[in-house]
C-alpha atoms as a PDB file:
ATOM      1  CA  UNK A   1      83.711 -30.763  97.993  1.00  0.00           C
ATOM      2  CA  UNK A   2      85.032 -31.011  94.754  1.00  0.00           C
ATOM      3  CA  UNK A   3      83.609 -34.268  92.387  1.00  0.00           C
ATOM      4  CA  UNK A   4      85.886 -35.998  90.639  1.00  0.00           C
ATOM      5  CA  UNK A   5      86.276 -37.299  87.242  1.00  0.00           C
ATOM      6  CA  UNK A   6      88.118 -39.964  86.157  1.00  0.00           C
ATOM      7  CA  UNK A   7      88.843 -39.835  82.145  1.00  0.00           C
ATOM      8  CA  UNK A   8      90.282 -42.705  80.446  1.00  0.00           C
ATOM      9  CA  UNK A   9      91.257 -41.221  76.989  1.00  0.00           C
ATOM     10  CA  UNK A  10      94.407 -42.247  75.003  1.00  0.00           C
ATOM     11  CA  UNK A  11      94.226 -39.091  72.672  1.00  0.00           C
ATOM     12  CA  UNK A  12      96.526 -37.363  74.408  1.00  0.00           C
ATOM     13  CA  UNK A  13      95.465 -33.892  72.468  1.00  0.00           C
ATOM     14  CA  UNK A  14      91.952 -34.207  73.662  1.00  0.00           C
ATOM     15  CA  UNK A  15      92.901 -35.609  76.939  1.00  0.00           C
ATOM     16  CA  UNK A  16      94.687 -32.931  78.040  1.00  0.00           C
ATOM     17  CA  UNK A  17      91.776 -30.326  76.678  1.00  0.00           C
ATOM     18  CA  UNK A  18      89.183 -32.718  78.108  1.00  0.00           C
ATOM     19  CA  UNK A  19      91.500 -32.361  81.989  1.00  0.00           C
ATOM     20  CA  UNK A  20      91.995 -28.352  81.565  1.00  0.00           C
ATOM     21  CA  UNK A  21      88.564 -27.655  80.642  1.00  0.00           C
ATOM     22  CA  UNK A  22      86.729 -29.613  83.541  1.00  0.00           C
ATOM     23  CA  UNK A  23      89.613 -28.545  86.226  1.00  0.00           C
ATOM     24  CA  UNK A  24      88.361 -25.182  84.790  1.00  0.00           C
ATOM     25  CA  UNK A  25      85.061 -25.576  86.059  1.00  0.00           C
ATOM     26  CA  UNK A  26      85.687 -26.695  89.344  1.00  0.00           C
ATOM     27  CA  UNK A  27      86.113 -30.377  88.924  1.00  0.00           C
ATOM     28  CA  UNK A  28      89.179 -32.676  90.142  1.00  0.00           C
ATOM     29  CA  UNK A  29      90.780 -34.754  87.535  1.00  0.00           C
ATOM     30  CA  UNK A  30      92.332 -37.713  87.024  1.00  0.00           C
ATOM     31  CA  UNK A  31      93.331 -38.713  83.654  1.00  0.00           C
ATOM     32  CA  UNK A  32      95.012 -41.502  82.201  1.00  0.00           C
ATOM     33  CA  UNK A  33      95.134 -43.505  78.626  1.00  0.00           C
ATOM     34  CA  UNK A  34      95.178 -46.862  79.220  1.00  0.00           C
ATOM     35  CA  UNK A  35      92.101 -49.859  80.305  1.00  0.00           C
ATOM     36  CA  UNK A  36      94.660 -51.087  82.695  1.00  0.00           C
ATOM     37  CA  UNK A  37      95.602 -48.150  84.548  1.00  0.00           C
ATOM     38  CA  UNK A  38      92.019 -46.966  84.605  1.00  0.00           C
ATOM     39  CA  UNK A  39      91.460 -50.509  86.975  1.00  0.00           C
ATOM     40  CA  UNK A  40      93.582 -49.216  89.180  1.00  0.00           C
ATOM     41  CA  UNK A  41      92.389 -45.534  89.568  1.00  0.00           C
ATOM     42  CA  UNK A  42      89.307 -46.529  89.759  1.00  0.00           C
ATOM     43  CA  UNK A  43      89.882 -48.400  92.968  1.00  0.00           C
ATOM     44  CA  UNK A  44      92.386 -45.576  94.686  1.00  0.00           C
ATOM     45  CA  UNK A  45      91.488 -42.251  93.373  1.00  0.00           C
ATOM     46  CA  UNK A  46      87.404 -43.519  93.970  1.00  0.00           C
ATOM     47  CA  UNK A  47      85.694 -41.110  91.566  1.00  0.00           C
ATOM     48  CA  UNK A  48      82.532 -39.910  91.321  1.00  0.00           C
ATOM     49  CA  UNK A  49      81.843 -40.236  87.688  1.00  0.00           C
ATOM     50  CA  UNK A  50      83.881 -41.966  84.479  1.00  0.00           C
ATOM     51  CA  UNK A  51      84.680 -40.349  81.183  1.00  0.00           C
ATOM     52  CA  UNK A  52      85.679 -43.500  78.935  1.00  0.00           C
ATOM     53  CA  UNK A  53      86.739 -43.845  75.907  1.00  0.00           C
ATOM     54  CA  UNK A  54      86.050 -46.954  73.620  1.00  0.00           C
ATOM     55  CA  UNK A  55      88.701 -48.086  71.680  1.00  0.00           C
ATOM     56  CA  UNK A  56      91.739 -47.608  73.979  1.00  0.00           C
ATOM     57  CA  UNK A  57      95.672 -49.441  73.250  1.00  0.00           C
ATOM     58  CA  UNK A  58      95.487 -52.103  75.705  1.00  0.00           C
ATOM     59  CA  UNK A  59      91.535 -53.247  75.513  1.00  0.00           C
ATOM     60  CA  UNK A  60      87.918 -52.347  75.194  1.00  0.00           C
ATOM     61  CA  UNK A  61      86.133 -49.382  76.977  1.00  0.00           C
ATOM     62  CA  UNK A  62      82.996 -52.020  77.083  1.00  0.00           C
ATOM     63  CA  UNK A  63      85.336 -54.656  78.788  1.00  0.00           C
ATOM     64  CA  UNK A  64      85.879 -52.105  81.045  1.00  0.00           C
ATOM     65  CA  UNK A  65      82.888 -50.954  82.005  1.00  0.00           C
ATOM     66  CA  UNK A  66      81.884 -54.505  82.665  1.00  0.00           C
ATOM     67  CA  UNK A  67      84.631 -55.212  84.809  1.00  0.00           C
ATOM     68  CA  UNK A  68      84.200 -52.021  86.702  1.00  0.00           C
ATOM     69  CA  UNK A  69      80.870 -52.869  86.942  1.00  0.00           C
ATOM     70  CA  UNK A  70      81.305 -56.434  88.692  1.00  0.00           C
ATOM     71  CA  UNK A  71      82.536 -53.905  91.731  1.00  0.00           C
ATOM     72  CA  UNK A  72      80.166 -52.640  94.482  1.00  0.00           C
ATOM     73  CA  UNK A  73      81.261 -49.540  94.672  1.00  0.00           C
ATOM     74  CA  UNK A  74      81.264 -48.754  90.818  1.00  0.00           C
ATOM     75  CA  UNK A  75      80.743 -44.927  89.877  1.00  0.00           C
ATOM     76  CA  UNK A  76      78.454 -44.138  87.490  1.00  0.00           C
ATOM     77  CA  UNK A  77      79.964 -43.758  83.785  1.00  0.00           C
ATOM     78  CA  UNK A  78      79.786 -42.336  80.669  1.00  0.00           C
ATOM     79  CA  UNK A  79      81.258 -43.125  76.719  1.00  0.00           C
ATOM     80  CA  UNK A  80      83.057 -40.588  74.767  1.00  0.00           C
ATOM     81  CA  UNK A  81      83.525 -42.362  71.514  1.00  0.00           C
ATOM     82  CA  UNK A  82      84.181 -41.726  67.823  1.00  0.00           C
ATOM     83  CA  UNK A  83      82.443 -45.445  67.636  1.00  0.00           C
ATOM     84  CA  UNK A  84      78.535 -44.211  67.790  1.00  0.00           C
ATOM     85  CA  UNK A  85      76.325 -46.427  65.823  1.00  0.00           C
ATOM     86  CA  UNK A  86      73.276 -48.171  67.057  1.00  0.00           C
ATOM     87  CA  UNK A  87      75.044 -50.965  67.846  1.00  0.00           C
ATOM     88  CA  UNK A  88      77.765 -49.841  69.778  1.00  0.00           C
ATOM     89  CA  UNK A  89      74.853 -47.221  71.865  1.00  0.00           C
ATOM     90  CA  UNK A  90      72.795 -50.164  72.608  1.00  0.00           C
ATOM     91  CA  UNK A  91      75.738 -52.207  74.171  1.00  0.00           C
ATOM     92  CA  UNK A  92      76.982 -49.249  76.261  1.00  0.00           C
ATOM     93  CA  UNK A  93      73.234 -48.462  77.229  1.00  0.00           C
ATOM     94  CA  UNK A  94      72.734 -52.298  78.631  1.00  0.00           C
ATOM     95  CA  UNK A  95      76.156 -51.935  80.327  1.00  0.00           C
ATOM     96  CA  UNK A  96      74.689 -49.191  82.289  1.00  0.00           C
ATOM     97  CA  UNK A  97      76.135 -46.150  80.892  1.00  0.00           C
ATOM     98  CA  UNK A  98      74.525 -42.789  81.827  1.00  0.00           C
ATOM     99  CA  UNK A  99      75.297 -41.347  78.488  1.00  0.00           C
ATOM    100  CA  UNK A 100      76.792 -41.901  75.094  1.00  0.00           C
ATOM    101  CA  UNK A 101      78.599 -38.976  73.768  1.00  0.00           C
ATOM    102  CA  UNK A 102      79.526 -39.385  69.855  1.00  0.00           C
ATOM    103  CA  UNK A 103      83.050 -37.413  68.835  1.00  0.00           C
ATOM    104  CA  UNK A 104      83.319 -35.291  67.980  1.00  0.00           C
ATOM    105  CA  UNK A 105      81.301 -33.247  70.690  1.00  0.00           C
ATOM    106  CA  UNK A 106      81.115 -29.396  71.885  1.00  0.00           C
ATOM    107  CA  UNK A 107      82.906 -28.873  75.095  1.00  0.00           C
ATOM    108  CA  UNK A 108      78.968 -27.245  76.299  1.00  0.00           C
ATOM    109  CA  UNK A 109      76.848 -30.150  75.368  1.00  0.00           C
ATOM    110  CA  UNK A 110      80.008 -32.075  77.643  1.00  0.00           C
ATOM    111  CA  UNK A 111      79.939 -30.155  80.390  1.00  0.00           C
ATOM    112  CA  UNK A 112      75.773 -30.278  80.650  1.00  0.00           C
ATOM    113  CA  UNK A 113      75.723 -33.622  80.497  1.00  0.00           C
ATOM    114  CA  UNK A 114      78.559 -34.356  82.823  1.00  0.00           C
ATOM    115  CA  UNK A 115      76.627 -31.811  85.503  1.00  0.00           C
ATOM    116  CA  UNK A 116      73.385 -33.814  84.689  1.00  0.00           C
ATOM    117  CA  UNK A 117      74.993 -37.210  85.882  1.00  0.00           C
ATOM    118  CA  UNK A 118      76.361 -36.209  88.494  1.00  0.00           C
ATOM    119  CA  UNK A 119      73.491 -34.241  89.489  1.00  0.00           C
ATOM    120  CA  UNK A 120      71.294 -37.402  89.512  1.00  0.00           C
ATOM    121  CA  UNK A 121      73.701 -39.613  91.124  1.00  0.00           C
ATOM    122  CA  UNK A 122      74.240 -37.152  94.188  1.00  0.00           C
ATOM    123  CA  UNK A 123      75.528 -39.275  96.930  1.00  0.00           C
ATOM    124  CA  UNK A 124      72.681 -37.916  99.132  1.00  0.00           C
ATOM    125  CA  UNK A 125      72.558 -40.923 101.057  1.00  0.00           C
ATOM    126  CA  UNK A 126      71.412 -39.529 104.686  1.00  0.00           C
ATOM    127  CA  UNK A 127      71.616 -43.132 105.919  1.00  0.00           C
ATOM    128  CA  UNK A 128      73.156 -45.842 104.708  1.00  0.00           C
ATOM    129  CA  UNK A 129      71.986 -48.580 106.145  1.00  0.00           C
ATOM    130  CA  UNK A 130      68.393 -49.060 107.242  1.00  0.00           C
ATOM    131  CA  UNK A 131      66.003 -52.407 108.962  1.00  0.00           C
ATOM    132  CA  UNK A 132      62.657 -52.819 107.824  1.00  0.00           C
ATOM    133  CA  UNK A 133      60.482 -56.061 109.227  1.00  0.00           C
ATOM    134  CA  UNK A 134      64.325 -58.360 109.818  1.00  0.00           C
ATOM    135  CA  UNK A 135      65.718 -57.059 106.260  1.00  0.00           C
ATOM    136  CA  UNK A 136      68.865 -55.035 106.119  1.00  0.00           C
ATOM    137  CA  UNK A 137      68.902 -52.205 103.395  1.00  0.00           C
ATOM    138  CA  UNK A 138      72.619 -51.610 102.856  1.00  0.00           C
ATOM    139  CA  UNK A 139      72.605 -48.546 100.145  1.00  0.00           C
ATOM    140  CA  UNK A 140      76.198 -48.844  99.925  1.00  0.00           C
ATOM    141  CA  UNK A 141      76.681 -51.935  99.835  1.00  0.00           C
ATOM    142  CA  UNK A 142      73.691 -51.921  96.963  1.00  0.00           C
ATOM    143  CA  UNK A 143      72.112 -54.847  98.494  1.00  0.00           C
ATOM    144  CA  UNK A 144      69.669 -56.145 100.826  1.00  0.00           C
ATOM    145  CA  UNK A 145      70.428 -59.162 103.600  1.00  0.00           C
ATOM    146  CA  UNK A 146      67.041 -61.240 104.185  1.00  0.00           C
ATOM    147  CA  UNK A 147      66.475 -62.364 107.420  1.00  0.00           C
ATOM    148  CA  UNK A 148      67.425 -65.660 106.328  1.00  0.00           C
ATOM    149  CA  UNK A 149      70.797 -64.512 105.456  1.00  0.00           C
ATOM    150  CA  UNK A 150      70.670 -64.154 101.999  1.00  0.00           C
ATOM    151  CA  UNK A 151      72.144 -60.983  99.766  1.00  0.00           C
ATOM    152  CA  UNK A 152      70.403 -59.833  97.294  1.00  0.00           C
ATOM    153  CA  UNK A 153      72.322 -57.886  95.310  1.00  0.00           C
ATOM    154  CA  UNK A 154      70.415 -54.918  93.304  1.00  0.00           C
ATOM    155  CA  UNK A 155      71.294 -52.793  90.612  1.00  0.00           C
ATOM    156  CA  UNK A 156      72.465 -49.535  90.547  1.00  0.00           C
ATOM    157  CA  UNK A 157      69.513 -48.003  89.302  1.00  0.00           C
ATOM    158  CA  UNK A 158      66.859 -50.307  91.590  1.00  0.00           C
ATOM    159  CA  UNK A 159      69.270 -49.620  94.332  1.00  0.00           C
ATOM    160  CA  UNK A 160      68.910 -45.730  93.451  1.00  0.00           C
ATOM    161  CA  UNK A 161      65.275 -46.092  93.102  1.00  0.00           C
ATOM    162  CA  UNK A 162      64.888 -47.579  96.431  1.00  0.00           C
ATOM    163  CA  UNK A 163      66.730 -44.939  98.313  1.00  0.00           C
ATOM    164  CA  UNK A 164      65.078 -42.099  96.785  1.00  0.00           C
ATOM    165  CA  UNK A 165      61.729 -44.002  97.579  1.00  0.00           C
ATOM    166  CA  UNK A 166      63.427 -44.108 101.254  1.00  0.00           C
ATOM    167  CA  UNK A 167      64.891 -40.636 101.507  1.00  0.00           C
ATOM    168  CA  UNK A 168      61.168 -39.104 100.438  1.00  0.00           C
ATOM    169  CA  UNK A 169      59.331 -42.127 102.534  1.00  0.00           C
ATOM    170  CA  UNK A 170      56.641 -39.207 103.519  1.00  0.00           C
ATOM    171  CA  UNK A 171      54.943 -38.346 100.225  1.00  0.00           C
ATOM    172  CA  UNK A 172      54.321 -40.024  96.888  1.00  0.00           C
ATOM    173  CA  UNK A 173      56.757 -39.925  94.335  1.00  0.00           C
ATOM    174  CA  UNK A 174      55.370 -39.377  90.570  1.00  0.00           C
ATOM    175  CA  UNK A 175      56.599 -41.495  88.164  1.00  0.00           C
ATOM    176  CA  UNK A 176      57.595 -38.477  86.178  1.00  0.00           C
ATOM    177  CA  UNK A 177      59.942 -37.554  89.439  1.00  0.00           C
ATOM    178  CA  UNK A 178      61.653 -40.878  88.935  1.00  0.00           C
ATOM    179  CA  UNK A 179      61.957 -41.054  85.106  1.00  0.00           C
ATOM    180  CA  UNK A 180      63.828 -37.247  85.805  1.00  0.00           C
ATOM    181  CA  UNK A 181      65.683 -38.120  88.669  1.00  0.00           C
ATOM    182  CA  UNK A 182      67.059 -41.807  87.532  1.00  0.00           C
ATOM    183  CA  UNK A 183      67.064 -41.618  84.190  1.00  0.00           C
ATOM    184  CA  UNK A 184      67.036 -37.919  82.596  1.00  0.00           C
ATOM    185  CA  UNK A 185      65.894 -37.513  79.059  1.00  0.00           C
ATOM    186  CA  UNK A 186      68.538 -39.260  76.973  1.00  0.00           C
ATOM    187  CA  UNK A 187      68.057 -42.980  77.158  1.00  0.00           C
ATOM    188  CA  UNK A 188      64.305 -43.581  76.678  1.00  0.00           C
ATOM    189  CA  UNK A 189      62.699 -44.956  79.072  1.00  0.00           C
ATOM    190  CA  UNK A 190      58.919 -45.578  79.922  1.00  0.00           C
ATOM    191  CA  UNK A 191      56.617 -46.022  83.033  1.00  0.00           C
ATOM    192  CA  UNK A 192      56.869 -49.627  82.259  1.00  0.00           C
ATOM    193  CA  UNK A 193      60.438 -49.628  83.164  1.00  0.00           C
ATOM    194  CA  UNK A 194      59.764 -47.947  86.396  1.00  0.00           C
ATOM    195  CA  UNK A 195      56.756 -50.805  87.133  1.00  0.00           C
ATOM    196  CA  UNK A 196      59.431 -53.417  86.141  1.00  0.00           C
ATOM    197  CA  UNK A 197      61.798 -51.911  88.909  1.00  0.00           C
ATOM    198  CA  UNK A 198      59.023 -51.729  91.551  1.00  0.00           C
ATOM    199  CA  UNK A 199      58.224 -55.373  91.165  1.00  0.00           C
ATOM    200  CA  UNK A 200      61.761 -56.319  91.500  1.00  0.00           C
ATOM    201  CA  UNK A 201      62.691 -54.076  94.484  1.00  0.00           C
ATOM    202  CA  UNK A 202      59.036 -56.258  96.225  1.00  0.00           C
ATOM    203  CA  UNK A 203      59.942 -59.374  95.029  1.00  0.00           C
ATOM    204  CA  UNK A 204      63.469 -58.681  97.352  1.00  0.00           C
ATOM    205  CA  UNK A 205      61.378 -58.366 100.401  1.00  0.00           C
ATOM    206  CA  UNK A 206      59.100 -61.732  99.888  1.00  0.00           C
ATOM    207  CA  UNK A 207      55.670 -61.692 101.190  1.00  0.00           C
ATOM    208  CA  UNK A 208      56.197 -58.203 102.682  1.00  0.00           C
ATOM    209  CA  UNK A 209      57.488 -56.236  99.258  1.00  0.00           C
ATOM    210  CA  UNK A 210      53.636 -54.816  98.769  1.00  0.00           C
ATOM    211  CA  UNK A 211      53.897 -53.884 102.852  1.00  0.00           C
ATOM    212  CA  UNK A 212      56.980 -51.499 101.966  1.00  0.00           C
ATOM    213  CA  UNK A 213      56.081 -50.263  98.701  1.00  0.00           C
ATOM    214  CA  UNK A 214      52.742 -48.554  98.124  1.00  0.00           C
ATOM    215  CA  UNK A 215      51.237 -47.876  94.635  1.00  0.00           C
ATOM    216  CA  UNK A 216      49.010 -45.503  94.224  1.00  0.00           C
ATOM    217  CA  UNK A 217      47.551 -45.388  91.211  1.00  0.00           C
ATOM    218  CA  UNK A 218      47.726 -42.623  88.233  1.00  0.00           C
ATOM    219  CA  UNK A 219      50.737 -41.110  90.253  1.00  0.00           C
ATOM    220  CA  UNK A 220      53.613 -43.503  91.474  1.00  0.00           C
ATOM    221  CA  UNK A 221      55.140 -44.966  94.457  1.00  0.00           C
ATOM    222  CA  UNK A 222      55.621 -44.356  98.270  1.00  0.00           C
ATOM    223  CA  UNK A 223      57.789 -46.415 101.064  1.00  0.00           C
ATOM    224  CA  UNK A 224      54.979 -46.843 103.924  1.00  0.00           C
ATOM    225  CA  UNK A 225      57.245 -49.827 105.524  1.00  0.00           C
ATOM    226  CA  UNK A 226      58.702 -49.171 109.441  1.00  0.00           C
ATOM    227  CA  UNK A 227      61.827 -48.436 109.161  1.00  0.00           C
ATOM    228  CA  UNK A 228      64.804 -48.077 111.636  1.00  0.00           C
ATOM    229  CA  UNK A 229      68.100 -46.951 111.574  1.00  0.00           C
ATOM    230  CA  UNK A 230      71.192 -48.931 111.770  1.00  0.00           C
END
């Protein structure tokens, strides 16, 4: 199956470059110019990644991104801006973007990094839902239900985190495996940031978070909780 791009670009010159090139290598694209219409396709057309711009006619591509964000089922998403200064990296990096592309770029170094997002946020979930000890882990839904009731609602990345612990429940993951798998090489991050995930992902399951999630030291993390399906 075909992944598919949504680009939100208002140069219409480099929009319609931007939709022939990718269609050329095998991707399905949808391509508009505007923040509003970009709400909209990004709630029918349900892609699997978004290219977007910064400074677009009708609004901010960092409005957007936030806005898209509030939704559970947000893609993951990228910024392809002539805007590339520290400032405006940092604020897409804490909005959650996978990358920050200054323009102008080379098509290549586009195309890599468009294969490497996608490639990390393969929607490989085998199961979405899963029980473990009266707590629901809905992977979809990026949240888990206590068995009080409660959502908690996780992040994308702790949500991704948690169901690649799940998915490879029978070994150890390396911390190295994570930082590669999550996060890639571009934005930085450290085994500290992985640590600070863990703790948030057992903190969600109360007294039994150090039950689920195993450390083993010098190497990484492994699920070791019961689990069944649901």
């Amino acid at each position: 199956m075909k992944a598919k791009l949504l680009l939100v670009e208002d140069d219409r010159s480099l929009g319609e470059t931007l939709k022939e090139r990718l269609e050329k290598e095998g991707y399905e694209m949808v391509w508009t110019v505007s923040a509003q219409s970009a709400k909209v396709l990004a709630a029918e057309s349900k892609p699997d990644l978004i290219l977007l711009d910064v400074r677009l006619p009708d609004g901010d591509g960092f409005e957007l991104a936030e806005e898209l964000k509030s939704r559970k089922d947000c893609p993951p998403f990228l910024f392809l801006t002539a805007h590339s200064g520290a400032p405006e990296r940092l604020k897409g990096f804490e909005l959650g973007a996978e990358e920050f592309i200054p323009k102008p770029f080379h098509l290549k170094e586009l195309l890599i990094r468009v294969k490497h997002v996608l490639e990390s946020h393969k929607h490989s979930i085998k199961q979405a839902k899963y029980s473990y000890e009266g707590y629901l882990l809905d992977f979809y839904g990026y949240c888990i239900h206590t068995p009080s009731k409660e959502e908690i609602h996780l992040s994308k990345r702790d949500c991704a985190l948690l169901n690649f612990l799940v998915e490879e429940r029978g070994r150890t993951v390396s911390r190295d495996e994570i930082l590669d798998r999550l996060w890639g090489e571009e934005k930085f991050p450290t085994n500290r940031t992985i640590d600070n995930s863990i703790v948030r992902l057992r903190q969600a399951f109360g007294d039994r978070g150090e039950d689920a999630i195993r450390s083993v030291r010098g190497v990484g993390y492994q699920w070791i909780g019961d689990l069944k399906n649901v």
